[in-house]
PDB file of N, CA and C in Angstrom:
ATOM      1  N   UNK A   1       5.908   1.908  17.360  1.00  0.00           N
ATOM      2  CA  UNK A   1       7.150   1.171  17.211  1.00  0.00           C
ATOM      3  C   UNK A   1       7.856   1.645  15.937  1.00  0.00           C
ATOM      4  N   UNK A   2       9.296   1.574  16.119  1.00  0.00           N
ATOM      5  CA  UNK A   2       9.688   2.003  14.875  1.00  0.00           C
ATOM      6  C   UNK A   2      10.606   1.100  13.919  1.00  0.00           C
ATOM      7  N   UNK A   3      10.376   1.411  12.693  1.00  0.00           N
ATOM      8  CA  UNK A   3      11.014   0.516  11.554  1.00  0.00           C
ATOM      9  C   UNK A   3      12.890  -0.030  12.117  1.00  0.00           C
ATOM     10  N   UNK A   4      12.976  -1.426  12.010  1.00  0.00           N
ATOM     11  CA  UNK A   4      14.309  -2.257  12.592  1.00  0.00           C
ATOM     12  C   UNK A   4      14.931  -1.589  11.323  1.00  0.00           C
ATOM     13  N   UNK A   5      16.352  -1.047  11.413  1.00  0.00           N
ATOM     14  CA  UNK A   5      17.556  -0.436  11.141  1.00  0.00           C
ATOM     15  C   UNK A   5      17.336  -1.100   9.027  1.00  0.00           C
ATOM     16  N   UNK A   6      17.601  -2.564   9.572  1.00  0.00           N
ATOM     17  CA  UNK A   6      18.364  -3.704   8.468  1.00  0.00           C
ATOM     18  C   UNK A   6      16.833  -3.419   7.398  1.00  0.00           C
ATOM     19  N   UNK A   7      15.439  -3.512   7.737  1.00  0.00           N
ATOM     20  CA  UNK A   7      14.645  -3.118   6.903  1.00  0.00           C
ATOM     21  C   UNK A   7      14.153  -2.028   6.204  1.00  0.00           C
ATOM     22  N   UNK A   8      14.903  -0.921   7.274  1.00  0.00           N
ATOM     23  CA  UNK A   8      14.788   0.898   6.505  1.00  0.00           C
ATOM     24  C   UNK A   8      15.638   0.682   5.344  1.00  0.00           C
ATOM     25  N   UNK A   9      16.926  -0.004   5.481  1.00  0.00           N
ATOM     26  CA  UNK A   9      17.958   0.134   4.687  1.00  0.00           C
ATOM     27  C   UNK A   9      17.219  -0.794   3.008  1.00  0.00           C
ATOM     28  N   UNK A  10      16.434  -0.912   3.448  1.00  0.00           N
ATOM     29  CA  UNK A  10      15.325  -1.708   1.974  1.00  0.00           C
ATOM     30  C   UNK A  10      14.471  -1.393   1.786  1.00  0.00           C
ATOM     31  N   UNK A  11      13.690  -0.318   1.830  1.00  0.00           N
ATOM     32  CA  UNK A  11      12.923   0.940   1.455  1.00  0.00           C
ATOM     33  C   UNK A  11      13.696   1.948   1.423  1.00  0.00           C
ATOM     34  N   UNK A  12      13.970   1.944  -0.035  1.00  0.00           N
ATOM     35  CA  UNK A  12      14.278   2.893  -0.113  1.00  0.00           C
ATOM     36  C   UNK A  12      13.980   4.140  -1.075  1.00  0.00           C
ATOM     37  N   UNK A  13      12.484   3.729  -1.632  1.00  0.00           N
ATOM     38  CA  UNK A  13      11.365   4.934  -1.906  1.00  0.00           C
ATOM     39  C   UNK A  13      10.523   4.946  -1.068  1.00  0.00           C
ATOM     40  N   UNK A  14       9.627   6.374  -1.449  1.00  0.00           N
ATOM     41  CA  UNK A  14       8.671   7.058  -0.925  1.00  0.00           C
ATOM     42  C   UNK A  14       7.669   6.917  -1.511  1.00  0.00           C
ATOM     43  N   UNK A  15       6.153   6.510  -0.329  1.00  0.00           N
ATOM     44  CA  UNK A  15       4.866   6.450  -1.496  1.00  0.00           C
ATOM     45  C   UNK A  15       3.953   7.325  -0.533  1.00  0.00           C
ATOM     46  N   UNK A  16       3.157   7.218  -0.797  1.00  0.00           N
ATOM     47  CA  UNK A  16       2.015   8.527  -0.332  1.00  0.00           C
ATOM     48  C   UNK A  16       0.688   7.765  -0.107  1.00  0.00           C
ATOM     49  N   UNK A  17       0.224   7.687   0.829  1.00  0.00           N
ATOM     50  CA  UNK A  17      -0.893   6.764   1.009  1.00  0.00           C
ATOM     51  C   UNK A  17      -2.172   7.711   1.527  1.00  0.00           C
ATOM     52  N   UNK A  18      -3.367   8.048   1.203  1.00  0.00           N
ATOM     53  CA  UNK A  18      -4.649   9.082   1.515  1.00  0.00           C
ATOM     54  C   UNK A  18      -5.750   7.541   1.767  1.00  0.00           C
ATOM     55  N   UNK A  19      -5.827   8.180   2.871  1.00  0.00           N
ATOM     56  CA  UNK A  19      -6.967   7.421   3.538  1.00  0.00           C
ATOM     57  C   UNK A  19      -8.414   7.221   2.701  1.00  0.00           C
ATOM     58  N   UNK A  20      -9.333   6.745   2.370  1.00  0.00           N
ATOM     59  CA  UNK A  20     -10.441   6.722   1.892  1.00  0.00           C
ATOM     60  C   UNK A  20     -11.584   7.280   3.097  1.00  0.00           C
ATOM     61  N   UNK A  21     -12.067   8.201   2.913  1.00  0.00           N
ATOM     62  CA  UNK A  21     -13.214   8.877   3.937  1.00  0.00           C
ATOM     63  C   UNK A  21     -14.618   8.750   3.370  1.00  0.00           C
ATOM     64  N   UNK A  22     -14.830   8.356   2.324  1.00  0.00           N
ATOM     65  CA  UNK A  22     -16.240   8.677   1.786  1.00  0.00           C
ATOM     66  C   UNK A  22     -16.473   8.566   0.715  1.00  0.00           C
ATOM     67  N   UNK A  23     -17.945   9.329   0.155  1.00  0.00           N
ATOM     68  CA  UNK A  23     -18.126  10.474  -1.049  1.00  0.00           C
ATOM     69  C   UNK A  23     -18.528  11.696  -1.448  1.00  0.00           C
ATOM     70  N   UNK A  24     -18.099  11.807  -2.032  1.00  0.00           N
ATOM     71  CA  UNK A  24     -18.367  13.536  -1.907  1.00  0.00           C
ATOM     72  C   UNK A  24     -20.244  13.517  -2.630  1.00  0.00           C
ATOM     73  N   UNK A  25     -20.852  14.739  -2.385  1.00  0.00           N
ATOM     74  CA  UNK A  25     -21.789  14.693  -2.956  1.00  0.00           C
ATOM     75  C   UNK A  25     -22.142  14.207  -4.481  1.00  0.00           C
ATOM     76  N   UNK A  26     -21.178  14.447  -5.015  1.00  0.00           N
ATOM     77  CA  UNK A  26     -21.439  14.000  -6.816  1.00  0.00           C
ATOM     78  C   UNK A  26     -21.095  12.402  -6.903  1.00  0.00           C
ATOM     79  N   UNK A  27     -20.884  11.846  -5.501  1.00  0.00           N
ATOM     80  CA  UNK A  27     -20.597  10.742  -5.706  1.00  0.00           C
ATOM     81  C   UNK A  27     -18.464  10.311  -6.451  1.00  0.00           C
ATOM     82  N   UNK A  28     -18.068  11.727  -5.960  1.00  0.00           N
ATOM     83  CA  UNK A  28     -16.458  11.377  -5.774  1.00  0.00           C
ATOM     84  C   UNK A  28     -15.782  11.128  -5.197  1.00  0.00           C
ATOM     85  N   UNK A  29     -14.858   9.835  -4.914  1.00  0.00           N
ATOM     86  CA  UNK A  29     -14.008   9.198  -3.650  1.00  0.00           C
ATOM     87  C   UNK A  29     -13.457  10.845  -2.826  1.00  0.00           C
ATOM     88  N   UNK A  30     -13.540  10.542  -1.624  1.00  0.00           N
ATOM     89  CA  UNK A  30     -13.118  11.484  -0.709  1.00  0.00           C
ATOM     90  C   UNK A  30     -12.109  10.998   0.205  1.00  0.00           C
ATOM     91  N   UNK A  31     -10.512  11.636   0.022  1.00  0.00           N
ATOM     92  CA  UNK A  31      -9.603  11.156   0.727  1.00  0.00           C
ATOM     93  C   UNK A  31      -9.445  11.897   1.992  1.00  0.00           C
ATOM     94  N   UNK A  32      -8.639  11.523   3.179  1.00  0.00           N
ATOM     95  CA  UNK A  32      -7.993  12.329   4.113  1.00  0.00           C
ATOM     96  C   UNK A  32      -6.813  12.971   3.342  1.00  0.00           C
ATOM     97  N   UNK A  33      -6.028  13.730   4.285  1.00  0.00           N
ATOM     98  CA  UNK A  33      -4.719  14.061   3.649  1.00  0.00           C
ATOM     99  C   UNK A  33      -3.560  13.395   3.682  1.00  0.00           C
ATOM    100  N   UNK A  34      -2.681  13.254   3.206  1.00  0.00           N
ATOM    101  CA  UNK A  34      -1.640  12.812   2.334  1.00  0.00           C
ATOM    102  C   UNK A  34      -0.395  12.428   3.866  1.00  0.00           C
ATOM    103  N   UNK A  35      -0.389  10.944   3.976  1.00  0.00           N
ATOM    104  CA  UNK A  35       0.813  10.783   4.630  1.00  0.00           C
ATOM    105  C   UNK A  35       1.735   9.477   3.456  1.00  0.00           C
ATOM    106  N   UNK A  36       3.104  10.168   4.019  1.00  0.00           N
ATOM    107  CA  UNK A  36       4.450   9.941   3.260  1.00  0.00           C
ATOM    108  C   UNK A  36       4.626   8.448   4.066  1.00  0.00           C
ATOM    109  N   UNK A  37       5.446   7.058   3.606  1.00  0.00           N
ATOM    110  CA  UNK A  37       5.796   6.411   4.289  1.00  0.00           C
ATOM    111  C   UNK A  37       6.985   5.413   3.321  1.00  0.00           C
ATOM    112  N   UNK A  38       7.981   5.231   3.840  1.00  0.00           N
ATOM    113  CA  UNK A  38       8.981   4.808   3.329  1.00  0.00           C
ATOM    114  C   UNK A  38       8.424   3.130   2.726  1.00  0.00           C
ATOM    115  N   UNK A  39       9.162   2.709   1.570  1.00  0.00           N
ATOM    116  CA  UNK A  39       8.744   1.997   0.520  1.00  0.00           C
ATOM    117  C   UNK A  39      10.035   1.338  -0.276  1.00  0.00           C
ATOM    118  N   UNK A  40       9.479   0.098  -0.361  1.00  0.00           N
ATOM    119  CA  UNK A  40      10.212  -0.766  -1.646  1.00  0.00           C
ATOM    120  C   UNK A  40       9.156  -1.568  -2.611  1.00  0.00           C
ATOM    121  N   UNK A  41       9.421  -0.812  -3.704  1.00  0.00           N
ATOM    122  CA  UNK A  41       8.244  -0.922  -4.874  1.00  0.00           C
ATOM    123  C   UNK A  41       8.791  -2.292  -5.786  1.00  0.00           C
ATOM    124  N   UNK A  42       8.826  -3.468  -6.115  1.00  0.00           N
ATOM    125  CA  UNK A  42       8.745  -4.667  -6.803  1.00  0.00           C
ATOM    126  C   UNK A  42       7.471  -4.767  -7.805  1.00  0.00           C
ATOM    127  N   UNK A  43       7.936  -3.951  -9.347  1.00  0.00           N
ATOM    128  CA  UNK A  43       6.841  -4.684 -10.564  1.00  0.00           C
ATOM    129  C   UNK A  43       7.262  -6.115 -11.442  1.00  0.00           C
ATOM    130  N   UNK A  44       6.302  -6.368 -10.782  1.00  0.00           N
ATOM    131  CA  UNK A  44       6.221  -8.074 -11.586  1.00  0.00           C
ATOM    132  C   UNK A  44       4.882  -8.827 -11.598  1.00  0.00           C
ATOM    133  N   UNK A  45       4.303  -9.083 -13.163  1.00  0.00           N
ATOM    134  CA  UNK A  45       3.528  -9.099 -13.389  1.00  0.00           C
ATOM    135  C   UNK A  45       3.269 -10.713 -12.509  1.00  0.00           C
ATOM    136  N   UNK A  46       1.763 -10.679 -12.048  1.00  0.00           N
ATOM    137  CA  UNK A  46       1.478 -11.882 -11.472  1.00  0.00           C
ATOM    138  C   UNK A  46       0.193 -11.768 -11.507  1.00  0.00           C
ATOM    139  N   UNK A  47      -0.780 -13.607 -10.913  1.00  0.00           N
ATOM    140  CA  UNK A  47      -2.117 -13.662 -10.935  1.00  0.00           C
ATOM    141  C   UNK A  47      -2.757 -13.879  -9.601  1.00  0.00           C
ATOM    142  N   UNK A  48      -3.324 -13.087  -8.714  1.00  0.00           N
ATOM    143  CA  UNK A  48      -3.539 -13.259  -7.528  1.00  0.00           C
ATOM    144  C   UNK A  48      -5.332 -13.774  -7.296  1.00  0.00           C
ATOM    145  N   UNK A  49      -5.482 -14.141  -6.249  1.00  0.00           N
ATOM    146  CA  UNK A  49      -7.009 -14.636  -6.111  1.00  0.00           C
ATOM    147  C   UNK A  49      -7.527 -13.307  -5.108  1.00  0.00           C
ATOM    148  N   UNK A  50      -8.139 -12.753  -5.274  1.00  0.00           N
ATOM    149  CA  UNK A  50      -9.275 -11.408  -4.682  1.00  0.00           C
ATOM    150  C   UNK A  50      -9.742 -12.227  -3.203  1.00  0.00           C
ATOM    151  N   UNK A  51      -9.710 -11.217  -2.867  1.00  0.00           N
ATOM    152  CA  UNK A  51     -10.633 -12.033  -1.471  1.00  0.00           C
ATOM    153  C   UNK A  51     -12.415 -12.526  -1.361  1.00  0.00           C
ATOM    154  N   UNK A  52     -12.599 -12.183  -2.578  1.00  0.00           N
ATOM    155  CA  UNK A  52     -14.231 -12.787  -2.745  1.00  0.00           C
ATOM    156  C   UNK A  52     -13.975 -13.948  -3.770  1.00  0.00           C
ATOM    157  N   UNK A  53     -12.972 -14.213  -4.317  1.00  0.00           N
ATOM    158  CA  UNK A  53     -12.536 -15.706  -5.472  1.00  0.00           C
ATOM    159  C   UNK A  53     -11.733 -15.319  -6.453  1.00  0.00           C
ATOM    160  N   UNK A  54     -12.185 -13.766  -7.037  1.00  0.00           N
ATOM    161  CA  UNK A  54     -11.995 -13.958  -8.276  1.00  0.00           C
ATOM    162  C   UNK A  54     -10.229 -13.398  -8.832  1.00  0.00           C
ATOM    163  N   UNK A  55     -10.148 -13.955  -9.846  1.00  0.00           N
ATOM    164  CA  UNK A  55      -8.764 -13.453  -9.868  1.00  0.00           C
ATOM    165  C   UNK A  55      -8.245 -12.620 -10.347  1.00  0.00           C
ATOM    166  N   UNK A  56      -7.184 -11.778 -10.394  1.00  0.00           N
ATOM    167  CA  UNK A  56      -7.032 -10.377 -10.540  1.00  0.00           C
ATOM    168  C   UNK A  56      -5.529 -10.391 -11.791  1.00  0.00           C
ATOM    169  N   UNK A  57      -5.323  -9.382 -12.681  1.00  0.00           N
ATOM    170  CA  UNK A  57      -4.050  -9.207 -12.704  1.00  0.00           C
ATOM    171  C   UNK A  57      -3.018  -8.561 -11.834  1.00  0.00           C
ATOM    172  N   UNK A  58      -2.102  -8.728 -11.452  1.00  0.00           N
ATOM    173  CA  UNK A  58      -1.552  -7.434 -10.779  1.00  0.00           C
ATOM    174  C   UNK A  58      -0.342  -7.672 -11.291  1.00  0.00           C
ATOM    175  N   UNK A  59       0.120  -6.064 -10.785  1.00  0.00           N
ATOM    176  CA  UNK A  59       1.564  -5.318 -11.509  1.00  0.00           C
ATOM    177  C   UNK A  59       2.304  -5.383 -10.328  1.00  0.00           C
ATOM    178  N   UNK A  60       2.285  -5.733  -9.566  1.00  0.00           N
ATOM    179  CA  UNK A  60       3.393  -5.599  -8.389  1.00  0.00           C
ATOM    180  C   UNK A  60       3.209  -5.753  -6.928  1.00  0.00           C
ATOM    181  N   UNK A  61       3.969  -5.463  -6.174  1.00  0.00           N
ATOM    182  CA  UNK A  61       4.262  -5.760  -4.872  1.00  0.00           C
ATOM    183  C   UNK A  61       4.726  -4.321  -4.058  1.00  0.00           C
ATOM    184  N   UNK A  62       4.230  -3.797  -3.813  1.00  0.00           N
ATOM    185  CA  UNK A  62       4.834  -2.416  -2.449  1.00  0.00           C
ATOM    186  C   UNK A  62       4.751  -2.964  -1.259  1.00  0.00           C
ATOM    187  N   UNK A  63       6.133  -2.774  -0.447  1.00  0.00           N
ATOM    188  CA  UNK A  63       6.353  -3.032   1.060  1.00  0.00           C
ATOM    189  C   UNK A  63       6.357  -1.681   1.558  1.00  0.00           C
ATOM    190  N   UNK A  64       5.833  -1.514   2.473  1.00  0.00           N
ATOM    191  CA  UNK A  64       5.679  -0.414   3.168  1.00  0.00           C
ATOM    192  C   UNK A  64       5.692  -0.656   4.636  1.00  0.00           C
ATOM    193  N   UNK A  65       6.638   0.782   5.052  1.00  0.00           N
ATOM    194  CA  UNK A  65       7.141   0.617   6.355  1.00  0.00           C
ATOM    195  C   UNK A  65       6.187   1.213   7.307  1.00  0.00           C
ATOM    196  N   UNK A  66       4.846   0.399   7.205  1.00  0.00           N
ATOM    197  CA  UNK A  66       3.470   0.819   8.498  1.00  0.00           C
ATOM    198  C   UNK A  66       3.927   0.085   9.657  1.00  0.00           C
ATOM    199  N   UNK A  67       4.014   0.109  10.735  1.00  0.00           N
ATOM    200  CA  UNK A  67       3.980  -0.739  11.748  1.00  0.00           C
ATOM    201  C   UNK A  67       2.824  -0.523  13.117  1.00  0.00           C
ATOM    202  N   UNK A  68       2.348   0.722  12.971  1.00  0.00           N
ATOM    203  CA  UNK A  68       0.997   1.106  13.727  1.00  0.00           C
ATOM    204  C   UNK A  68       0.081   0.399  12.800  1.00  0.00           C
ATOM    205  N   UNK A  69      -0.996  -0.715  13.953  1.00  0.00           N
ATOM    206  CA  UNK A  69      -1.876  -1.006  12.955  1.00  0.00           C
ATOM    207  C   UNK A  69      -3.295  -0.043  12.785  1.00  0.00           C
ATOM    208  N   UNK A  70      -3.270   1.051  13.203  1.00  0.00           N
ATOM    209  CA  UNK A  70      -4.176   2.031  12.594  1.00  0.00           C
ATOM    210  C   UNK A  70      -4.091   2.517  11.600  1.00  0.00           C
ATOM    211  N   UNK A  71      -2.471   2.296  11.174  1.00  0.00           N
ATOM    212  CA  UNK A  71      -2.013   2.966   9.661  1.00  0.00           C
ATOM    213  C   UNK A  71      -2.577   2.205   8.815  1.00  0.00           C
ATOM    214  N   UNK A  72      -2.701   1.081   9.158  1.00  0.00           N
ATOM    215  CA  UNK A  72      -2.653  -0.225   7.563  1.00  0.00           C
ATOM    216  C   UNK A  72      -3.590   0.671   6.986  1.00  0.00           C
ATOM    217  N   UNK A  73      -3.882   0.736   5.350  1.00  0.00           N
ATOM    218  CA  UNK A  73      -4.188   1.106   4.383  1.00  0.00           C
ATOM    219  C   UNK A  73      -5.691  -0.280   4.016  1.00  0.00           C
ATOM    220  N   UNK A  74      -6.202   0.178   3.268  1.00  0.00           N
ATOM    221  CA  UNK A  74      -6.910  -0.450   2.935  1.00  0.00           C
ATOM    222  C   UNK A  74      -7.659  -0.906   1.670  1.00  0.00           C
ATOM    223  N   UNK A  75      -8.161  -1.339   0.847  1.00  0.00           N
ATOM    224  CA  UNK A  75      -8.192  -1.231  -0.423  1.00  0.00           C
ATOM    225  C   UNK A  75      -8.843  -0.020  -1.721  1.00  0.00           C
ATOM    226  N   UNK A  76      -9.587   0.333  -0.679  1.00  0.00           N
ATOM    227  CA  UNK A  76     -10.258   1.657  -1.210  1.00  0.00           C
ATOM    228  C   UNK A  76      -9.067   2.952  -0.947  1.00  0.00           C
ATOM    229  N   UNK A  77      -8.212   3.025  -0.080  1.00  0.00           N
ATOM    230  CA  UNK A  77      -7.524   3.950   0.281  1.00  0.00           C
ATOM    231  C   UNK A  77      -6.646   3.937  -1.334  1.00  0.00           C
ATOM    232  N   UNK A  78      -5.913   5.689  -1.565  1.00  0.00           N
ATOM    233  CA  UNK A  78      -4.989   6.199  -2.854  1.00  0.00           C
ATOM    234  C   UNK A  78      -3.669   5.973  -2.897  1.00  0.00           C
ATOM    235  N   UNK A  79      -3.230   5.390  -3.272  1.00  0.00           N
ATOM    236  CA  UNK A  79      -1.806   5.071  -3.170  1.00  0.00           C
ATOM    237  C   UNK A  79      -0.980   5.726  -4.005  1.00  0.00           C
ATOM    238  N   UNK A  80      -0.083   6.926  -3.741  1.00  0.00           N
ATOM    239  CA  UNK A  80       0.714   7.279  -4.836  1.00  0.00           C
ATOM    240  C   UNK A  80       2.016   7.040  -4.829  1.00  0.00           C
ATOM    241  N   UNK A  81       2.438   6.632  -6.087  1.00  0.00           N
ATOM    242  CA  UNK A  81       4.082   6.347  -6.187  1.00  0.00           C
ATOM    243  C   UNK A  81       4.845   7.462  -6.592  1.00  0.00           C
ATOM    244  N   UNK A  82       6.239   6.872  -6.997  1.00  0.00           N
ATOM    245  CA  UNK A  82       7.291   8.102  -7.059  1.00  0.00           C
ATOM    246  C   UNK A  82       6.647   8.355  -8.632  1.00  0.00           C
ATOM    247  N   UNK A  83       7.114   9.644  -9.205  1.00  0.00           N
ATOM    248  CA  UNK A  83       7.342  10.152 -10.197  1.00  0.00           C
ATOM    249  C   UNK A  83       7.537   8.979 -11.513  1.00  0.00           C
ATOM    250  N   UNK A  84       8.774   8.194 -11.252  1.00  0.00           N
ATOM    251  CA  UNK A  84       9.079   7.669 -12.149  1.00  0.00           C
ATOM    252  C   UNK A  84       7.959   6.307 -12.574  1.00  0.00           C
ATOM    253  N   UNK A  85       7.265   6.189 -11.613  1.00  0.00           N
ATOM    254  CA  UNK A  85       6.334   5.044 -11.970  1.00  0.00           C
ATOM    255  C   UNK A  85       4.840   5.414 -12.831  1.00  0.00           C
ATOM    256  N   UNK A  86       4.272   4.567 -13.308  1.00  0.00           N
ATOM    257  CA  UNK A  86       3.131   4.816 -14.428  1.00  0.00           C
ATOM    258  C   UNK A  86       2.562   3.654 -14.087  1.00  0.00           C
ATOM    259  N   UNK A  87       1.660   3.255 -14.171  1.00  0.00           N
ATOM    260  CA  UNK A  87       0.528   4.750 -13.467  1.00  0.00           C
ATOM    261  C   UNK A  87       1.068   4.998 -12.334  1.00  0.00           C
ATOM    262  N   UNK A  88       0.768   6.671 -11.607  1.00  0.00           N
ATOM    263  CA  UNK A  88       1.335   6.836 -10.326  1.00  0.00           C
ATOM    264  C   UNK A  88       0.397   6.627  -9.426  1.00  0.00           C
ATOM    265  N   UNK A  89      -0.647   6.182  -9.435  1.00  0.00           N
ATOM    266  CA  UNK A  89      -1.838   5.548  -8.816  1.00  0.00           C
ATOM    267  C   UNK A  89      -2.609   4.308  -8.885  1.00  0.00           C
ATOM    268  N   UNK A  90      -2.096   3.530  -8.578  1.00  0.00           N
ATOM    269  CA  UNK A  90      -2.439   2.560  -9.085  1.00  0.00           C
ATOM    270  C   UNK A  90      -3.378   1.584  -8.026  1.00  0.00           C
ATOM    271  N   UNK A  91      -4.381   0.797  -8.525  1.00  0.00           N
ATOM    272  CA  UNK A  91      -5.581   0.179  -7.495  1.00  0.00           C
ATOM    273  C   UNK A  91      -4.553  -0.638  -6.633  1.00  0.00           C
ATOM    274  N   UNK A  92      -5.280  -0.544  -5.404  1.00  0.00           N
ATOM    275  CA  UNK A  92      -4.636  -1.283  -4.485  1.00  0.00           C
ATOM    276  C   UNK A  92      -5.746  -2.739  -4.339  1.00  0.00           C
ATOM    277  N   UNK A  93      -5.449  -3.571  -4.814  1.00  0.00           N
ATOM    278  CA  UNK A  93      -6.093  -5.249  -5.430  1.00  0.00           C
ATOM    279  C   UNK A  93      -5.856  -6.036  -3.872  1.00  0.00           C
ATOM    280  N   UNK A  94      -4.914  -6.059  -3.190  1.00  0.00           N
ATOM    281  CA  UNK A  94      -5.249  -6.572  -1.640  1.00  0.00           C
ATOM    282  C   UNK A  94      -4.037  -6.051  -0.910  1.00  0.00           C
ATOM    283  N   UNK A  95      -4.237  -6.261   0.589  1.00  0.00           N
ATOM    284  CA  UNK A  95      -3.372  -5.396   1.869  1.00  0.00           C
ATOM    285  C   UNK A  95      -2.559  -6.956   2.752  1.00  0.00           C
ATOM    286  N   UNK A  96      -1.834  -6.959   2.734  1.00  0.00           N
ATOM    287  CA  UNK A  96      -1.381  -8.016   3.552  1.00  0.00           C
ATOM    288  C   UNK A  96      -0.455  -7.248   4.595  1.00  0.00           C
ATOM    289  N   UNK A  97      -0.655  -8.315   5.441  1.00  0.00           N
ATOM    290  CA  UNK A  97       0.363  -7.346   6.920  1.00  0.00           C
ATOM    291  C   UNK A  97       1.400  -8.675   7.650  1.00  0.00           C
ATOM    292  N   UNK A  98       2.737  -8.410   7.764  1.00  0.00           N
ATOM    293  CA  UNK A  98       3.363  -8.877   8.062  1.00  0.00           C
ATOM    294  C   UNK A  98       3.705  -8.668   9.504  1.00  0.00           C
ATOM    295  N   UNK A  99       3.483  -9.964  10.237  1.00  0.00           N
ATOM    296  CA  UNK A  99       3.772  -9.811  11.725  1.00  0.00           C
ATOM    297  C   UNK A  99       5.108 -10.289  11.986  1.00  0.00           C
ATOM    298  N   UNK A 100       6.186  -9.859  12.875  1.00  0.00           N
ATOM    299  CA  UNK A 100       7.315 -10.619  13.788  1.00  0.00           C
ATOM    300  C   UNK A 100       6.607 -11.106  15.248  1.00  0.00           C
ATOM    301  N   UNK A 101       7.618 -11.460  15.798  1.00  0.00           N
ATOM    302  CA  UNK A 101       7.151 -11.924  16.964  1.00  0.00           C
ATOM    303  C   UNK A 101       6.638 -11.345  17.947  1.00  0.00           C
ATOM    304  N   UNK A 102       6.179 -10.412  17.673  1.00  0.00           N
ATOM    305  CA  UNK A 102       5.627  -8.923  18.368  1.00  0.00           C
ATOM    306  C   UNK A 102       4.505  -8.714  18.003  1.00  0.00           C
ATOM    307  N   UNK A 103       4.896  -7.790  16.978  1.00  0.00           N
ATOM    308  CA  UNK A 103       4.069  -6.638  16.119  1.00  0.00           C
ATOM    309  C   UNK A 103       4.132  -6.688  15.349  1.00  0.00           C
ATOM    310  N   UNK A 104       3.102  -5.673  14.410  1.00  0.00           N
ATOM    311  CA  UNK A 104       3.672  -5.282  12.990  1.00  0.00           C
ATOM    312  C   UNK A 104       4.532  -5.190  12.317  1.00  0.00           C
ATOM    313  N   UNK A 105       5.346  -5.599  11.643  1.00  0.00           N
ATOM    314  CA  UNK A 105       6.551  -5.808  10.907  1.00  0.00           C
ATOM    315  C   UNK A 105       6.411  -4.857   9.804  1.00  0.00           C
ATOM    316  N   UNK A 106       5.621  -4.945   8.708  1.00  0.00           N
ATOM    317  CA  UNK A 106       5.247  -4.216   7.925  1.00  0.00           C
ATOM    318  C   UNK A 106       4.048  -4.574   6.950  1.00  0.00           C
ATOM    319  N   UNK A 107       3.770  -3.594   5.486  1.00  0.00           N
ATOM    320  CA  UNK A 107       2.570  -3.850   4.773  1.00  0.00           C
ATOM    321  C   UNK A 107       3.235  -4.590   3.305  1.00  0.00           C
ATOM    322  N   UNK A 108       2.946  -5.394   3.400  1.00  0.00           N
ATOM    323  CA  UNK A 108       2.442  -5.749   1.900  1.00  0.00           C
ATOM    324  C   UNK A 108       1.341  -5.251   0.664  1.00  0.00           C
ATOM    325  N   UNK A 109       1.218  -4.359   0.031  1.00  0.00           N
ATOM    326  CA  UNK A 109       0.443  -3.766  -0.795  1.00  0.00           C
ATOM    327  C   UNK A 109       0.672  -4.492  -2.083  1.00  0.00           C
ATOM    328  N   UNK A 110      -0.531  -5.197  -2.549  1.00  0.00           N
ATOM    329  CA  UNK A 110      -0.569  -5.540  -3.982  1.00  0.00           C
ATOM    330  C   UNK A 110      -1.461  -5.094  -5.141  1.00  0.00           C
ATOM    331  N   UNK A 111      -0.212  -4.771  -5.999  1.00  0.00           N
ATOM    332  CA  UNK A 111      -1.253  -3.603  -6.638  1.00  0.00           C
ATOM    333  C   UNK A 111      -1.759  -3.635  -8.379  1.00  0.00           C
ATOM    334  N   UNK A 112      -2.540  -3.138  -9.430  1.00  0.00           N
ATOM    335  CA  UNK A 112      -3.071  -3.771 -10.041  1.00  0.00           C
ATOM    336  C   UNK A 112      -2.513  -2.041 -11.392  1.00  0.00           C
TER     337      UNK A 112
END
């Protein structure tokens, strides 16, 4: 399915999302390769609850225009932002997914 017109027009950066596959023998995260997906990045500092209790800081909010739910991302998966952001990698702290009356609507990424 593809992204409704009125919500492309509100992403309007690019983030880079690498799948999490593993570890490498030395014990280093092992990604897939690199897919692009349109984005609206919101930093604002907030206090969120983890999905095991505990509570987290986080730096922001990324919407991302996934609507296949094979895409959703996951917390171990690499998230890279544009250029202008610092860190350009930043932990992905929890995944929320927004449904319409359908389908997938899009991702909520909250990030730390």
């Amino acid at each position: 399915m593809s992204l409704e017109p009125e919500l492309l027009q509100l992403l309007t950066e690019t983030v880079v999302l690498e799948r999490w596959t593993g570890q490498s023998t030395y014990g280093k995260p092992a990604f897939s390769g690199p897919t692009s997906y349109p984005a609206r990045i919101e930093l604002k500092s907030l206090i969120i609850r983890l999905k095991d209790g505990r509570q987290a800081a986080a730096r922001g909010t990324v919407y991302v225009g996934i609507t296949n739910i094979a895409d959703i991302p996951t917390v171990a998966d690499l998230l890279t932002l544009p250029n202008t952001y610092i860190p350009r990698t930043p932990p992905i702290l929890d995944v929320q997914t927004e449904q319409d009356e359908t389908n997938l609507h899009h991702v909520k990424l909250i990030i730390g």
